[in-house]
Protein backbone atom coordinates (compact mmCIF):
# COMPACT_ATOMS: atom_id res chain seq x y z
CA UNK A 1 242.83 139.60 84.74
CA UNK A 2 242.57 135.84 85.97
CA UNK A 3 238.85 134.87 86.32
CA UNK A 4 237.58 134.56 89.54
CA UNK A 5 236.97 130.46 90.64
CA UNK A 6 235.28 130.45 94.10
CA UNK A 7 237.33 128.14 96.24
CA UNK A 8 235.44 124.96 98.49
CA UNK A 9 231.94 126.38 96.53
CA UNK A 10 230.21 123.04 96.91
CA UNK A 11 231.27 122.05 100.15
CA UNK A 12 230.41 125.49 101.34
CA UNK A 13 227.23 125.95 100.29
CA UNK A 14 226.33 122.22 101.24
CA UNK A 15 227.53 123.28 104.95
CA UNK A 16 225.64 126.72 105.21
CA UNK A 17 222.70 124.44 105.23
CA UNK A 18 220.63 127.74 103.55
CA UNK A 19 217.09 127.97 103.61
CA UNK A 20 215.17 129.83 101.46
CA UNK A 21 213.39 132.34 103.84
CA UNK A 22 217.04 133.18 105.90
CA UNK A 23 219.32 136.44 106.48
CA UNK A 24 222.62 135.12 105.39
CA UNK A 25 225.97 137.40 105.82
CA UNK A 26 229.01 136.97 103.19
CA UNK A 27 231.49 138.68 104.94
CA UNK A 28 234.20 139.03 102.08
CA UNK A 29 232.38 139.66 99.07
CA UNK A 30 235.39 139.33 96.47
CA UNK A 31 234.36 138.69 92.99
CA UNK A 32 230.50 137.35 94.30
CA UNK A 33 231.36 133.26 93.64
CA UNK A 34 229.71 132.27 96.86
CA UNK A 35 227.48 135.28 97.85
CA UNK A 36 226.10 134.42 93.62
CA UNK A 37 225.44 131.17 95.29
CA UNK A 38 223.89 131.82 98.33
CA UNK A 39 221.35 134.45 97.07
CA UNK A 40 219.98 131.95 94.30
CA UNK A 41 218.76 130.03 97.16
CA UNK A 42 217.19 132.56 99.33
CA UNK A 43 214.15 133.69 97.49
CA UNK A 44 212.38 135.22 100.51
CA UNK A 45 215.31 135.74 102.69
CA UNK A 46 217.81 138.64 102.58
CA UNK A 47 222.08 138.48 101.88
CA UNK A 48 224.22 140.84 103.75
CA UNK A 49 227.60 141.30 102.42
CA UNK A 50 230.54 143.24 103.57
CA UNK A 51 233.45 144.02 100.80
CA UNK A 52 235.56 147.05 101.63
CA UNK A 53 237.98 147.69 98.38
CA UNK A 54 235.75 149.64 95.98
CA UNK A 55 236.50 147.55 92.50
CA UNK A 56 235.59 144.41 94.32
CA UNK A 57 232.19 146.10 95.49
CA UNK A 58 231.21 147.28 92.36
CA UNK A 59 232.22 143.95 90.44
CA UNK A 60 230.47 141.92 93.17
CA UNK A 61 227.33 144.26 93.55
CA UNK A 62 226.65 143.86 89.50
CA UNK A 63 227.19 140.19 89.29
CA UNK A 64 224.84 139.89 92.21
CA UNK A 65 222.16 142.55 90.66
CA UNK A 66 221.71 139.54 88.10
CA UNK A 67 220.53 137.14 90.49
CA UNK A 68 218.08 139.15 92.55
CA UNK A 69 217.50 142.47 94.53
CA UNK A 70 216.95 140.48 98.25
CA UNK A 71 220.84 141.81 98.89
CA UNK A 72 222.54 145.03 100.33
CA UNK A 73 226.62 145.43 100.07
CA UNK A 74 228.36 147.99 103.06
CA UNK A 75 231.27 148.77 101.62
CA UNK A 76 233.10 148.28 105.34
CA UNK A 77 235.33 145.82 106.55
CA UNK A 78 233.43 142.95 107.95
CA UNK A 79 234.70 143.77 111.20
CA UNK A 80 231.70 146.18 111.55
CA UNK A 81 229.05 143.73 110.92
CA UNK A 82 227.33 143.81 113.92
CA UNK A 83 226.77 147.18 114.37
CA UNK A 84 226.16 147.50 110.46
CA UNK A 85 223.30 145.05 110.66
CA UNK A 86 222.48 146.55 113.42
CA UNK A 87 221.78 149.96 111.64
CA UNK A 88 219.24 148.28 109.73
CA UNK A 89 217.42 146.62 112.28
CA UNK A 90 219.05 142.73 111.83
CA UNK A 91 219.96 141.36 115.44
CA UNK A 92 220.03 137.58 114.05
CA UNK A 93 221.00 135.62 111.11
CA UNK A 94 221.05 132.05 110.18
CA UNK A 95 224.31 131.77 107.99
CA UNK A 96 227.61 133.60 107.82
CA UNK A 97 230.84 133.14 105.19
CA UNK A 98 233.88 134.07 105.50
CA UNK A 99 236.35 133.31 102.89
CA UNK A 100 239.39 134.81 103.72
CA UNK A 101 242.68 136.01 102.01
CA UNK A 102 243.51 138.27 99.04
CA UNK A 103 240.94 137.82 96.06
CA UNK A 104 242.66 136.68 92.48
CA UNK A 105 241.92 139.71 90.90
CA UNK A 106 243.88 141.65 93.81
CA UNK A 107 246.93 139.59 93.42
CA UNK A 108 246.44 140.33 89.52
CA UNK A 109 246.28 143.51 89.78
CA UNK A 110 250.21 144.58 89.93
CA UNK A 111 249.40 148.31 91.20
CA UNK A 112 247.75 146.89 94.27
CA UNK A 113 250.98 145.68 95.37
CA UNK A 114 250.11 142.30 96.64
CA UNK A 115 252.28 140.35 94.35
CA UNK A 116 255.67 139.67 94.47
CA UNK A 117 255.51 138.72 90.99
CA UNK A 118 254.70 141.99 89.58
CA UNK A 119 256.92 145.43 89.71
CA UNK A 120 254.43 147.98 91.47
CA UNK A 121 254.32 150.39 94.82
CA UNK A 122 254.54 148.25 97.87
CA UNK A 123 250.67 149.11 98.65
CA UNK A 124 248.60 146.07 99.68
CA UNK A 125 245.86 148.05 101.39
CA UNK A 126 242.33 145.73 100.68
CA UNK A 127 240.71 149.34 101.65
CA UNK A 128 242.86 152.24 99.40
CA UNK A 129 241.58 154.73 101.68
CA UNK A 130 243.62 153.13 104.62
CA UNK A 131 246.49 155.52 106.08
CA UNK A 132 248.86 152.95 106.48
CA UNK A 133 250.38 150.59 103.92
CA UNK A 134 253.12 148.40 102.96
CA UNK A 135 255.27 151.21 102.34
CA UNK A 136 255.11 153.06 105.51
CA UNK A 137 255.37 149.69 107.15
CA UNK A 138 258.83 148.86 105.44
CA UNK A 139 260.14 152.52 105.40
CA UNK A 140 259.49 153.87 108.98
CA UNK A 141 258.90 151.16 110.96
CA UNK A 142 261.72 149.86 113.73
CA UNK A 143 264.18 147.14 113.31
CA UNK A 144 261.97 145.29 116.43
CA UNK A 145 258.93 145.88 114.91
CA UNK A 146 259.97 144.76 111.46
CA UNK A 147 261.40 141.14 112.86
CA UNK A 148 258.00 140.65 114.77
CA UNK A 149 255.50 141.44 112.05
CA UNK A 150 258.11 138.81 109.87
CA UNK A 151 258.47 136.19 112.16
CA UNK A 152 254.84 136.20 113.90
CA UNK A 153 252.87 136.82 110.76
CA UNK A 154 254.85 135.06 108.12
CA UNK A 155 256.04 132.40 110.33
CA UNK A 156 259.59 133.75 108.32
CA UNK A 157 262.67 132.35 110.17
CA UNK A 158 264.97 134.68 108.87
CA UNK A 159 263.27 137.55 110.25
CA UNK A 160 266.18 138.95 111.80
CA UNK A 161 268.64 139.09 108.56
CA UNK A 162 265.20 140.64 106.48
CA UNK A 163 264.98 143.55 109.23
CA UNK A 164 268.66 144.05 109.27
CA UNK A 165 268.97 144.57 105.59
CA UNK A 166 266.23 146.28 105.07
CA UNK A 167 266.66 148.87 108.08
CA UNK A 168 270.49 148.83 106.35
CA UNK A 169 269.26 149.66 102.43
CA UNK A 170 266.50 152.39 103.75
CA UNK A 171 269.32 154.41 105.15
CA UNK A 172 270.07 155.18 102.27
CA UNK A 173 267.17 155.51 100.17
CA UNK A 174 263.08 154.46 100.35
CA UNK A 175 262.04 150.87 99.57
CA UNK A 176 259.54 151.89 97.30
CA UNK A 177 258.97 149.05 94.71
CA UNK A 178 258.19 145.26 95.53
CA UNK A 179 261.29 144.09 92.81
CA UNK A 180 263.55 146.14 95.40
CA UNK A 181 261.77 144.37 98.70
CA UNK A 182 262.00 141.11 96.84
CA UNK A 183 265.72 141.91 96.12
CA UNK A 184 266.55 142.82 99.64
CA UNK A 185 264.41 139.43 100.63
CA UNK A 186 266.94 137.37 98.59
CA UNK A 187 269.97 139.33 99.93
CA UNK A 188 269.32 138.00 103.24
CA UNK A 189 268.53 134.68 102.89
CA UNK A 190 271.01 131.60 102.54
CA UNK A 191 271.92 129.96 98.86
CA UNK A 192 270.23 126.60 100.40
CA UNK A 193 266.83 128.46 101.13
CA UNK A 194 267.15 130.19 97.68
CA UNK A 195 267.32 127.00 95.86
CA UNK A 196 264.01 125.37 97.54
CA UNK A 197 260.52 125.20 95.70
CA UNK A 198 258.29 128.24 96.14
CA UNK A 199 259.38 132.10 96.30
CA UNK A 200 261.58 133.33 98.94
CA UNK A 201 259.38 136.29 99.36
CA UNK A 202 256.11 134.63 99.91
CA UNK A 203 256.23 134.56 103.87
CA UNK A 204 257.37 138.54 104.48
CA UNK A 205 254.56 139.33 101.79
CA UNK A 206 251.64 137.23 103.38
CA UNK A 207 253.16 139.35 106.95
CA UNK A 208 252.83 142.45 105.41
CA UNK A 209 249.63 142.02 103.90
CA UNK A 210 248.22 140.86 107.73
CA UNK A 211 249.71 143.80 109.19
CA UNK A 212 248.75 146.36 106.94
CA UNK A 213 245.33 145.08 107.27
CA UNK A 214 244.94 144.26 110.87
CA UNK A 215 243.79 140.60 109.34
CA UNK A 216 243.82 138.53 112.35
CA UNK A 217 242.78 140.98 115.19
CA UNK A 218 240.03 141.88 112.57
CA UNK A 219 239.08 138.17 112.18
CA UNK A 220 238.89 137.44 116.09
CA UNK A 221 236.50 140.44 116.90
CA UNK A 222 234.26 139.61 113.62
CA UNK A 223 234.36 136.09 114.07
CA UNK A 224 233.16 136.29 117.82
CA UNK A 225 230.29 138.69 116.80
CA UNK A 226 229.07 136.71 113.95
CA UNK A 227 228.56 133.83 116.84
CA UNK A 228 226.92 135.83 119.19
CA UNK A 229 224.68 137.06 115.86
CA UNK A 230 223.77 133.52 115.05
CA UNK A 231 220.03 132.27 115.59
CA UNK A 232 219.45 128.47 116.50
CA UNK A 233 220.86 126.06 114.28
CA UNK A 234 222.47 129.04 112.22
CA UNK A 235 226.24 128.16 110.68
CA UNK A 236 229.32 129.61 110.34
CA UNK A 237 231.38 128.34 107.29
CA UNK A 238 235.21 129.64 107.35
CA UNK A 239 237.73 129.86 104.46
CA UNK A 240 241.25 130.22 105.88
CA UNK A 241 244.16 130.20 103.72
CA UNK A 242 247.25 130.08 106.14
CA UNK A 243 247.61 128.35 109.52
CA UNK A 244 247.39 131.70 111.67
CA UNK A 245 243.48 132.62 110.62
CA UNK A 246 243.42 128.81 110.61
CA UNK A 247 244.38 128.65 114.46
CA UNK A 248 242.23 131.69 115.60
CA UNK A 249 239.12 129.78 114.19
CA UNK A 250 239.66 126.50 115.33
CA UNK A 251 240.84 128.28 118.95
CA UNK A 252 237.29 130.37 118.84
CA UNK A 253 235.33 127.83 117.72
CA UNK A 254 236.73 124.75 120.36
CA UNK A 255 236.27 128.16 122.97
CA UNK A 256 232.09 127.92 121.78
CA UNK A 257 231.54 124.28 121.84
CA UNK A 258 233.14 123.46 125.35
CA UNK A 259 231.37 123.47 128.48
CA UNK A 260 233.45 124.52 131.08
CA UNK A 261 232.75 121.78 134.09
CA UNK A 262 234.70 122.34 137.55
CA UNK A 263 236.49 119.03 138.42
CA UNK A 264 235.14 116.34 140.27
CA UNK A 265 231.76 117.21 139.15
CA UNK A 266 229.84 113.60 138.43
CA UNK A 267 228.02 114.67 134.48
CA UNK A 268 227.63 112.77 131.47
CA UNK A 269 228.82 113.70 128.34
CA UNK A 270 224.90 113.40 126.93
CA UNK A 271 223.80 115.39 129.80
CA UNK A 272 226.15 118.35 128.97
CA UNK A 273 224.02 121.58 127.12
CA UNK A 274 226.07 122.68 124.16
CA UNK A 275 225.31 126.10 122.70
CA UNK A 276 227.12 125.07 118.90
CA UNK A 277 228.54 122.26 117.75
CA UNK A 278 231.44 121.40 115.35
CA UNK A 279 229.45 120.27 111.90
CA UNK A 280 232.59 118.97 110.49
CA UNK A 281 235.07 117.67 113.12
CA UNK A 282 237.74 116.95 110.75
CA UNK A 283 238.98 120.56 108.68
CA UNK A 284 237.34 120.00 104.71
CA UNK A 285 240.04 120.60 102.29
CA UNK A 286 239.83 120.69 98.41
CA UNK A 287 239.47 117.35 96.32
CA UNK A 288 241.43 116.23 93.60
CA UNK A 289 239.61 117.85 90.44
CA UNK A 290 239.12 121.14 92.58
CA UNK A 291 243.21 120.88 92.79
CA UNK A 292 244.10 120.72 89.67
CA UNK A 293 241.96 123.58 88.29
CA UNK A 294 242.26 126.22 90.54
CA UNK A 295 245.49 126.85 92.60
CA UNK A 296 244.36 128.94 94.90
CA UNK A 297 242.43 125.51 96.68
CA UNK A 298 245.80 123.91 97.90
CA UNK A 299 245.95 125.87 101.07
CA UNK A 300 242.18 125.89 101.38
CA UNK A 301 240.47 125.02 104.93
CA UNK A 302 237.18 125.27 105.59
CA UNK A 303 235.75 124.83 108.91
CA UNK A 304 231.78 125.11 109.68
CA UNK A 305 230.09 125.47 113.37
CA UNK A 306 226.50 125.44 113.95
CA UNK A 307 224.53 126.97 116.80
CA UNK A 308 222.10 124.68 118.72
């Protein structure tokens, strides 16, 4: 088991802007590097966190019981936030994090299927108690289907050739394994894509791992609710690890800080009343030392929006 490195832990904490008396919201608990952060720094204020697969909430909810009590864990997927703060009488908070993704330890835990580097049951439910996962996904779903989960949430543009093999090897027996998705994977893709850095089964894995979890429809509803949650200059600080939960916060976020003004209409910029603001126009990304001791950073963005 890999230890857990938070990723963007300075920069995130130095956006979040906490103050000691606040209700702050970690809305992917993981392994507890940021919420252990965050709660050091709230000594009269209260931490909210949402972590849905059951080892991570019992790993986080220890590591957090040694910092303080002033925290509560729903072990839901933070797409339930605000009507699980609601249920306890919270209407407004100052601070929310999202740091999004698979956590280390999931990826290093080969019976979780995540990995395409370890032999295991294609799985990859975050929440085990999910009906659907990677298996029923690969196994019963449609040629058509198959090709648009690929190409939409892997961004794969072999899509077609994947679906077409795999829709041809099923017929005659269940893709169970990831070594046998991963073989299929390689099957269909061209010598010259074969021989380029990185695995060939990275993109159809990261589309999987979306659909089984409903990651980005998830992300817009939650993300939208944590803003409308937000009290005066409250933040949001997101972690995005691909360019599709990249694009859906940068879309919601340029949605909140524009003021939609009909043509022709004589206003100054300075007269214009903003309800948020971008705190960091330009996306923070991981420096140099970060880099080079914890790989997970590279495809690190962090974006951070403040209300007004």
């Amino acid at each position: 088991m890999s230890k857990h490195i938070p990723v963007l832990l300075k920069e995130t904490i130095e956006n979040l802007d906490i103050k000691e008396n606040g209700i702050y919201v970690d809305a992917t608990l993981g392994g507890a590097g940021h919420s252990s952060e965050i709660l050091k720094r709230i000594t009269n204020g209260h931490l909210y966190c949402f972590e849905q697969d059951p080892y991570a909430y019992n790993l986080g909810t220890e590591r957090l019981k040694v910092i303080s009590d002033n925290f509560t864990v729903f072990p839901v997927n933070f797409v339930n936030m605000k009507d699980s703060l609601a249920s306890v009488g919270v209407n407004g908070i100052d601070g929310v994090l999202y740091d999004l993704g698979v956590s280390s330890f999931q990826f290093d835990t080969p019976e979780r299927g995540f990995s395409y580097n370890f032999n295991a049951k294609l799985d990859m439910r975050m929440n085990p108690n999910s009906k659907i996962s990677a298996y029923e996904i690969i196994n019963d779903y449609s040629f058509n289907e198959l090709k648009r989960i690929f190409f939409v949430y892997g961004e794969e543009k072999y899509s077609v050739q994947i679906a077409r093999n795999i829709e041809k090897y099923r017929s005659i027996k269940p893709i169970e394994t990831t070594f046998e998705l991963v073989d299929i994977i390689k099957k269909s893709l061209p010598a010259k894509e074969l021989r380029k850095k990185g695995h060939p089964a990275k993109q159809v894995f990261q589309a999987l791992r979306i659909a089984v979890n409903n990651e980005l429809d998830v992300l817009e509803k939650s993300l939208n609710d944590a803003l409308d949650l937000l009290k005066p200059h409250g933040r949001i600080a997101v972690i995005t690890f691909h360019s599709l939960e990249d694009r859906i916060c940068k879309q919601i976020f340029k949605e909140r800080v524009e003021v939609d003004i009909p043509n022709g209409v004589p206003i100054k910029d300075s007269e214009i009343k903003r309800e948020f603001r971008l705190v960091n126009k330009k996306v923070i990304i991981a420096n140099e030392d970060e880099l080079n001791n914890n790989n997970r950073a590279h495809s690190a963005k962090l974006r951070v929006i403040e209300k007004l």
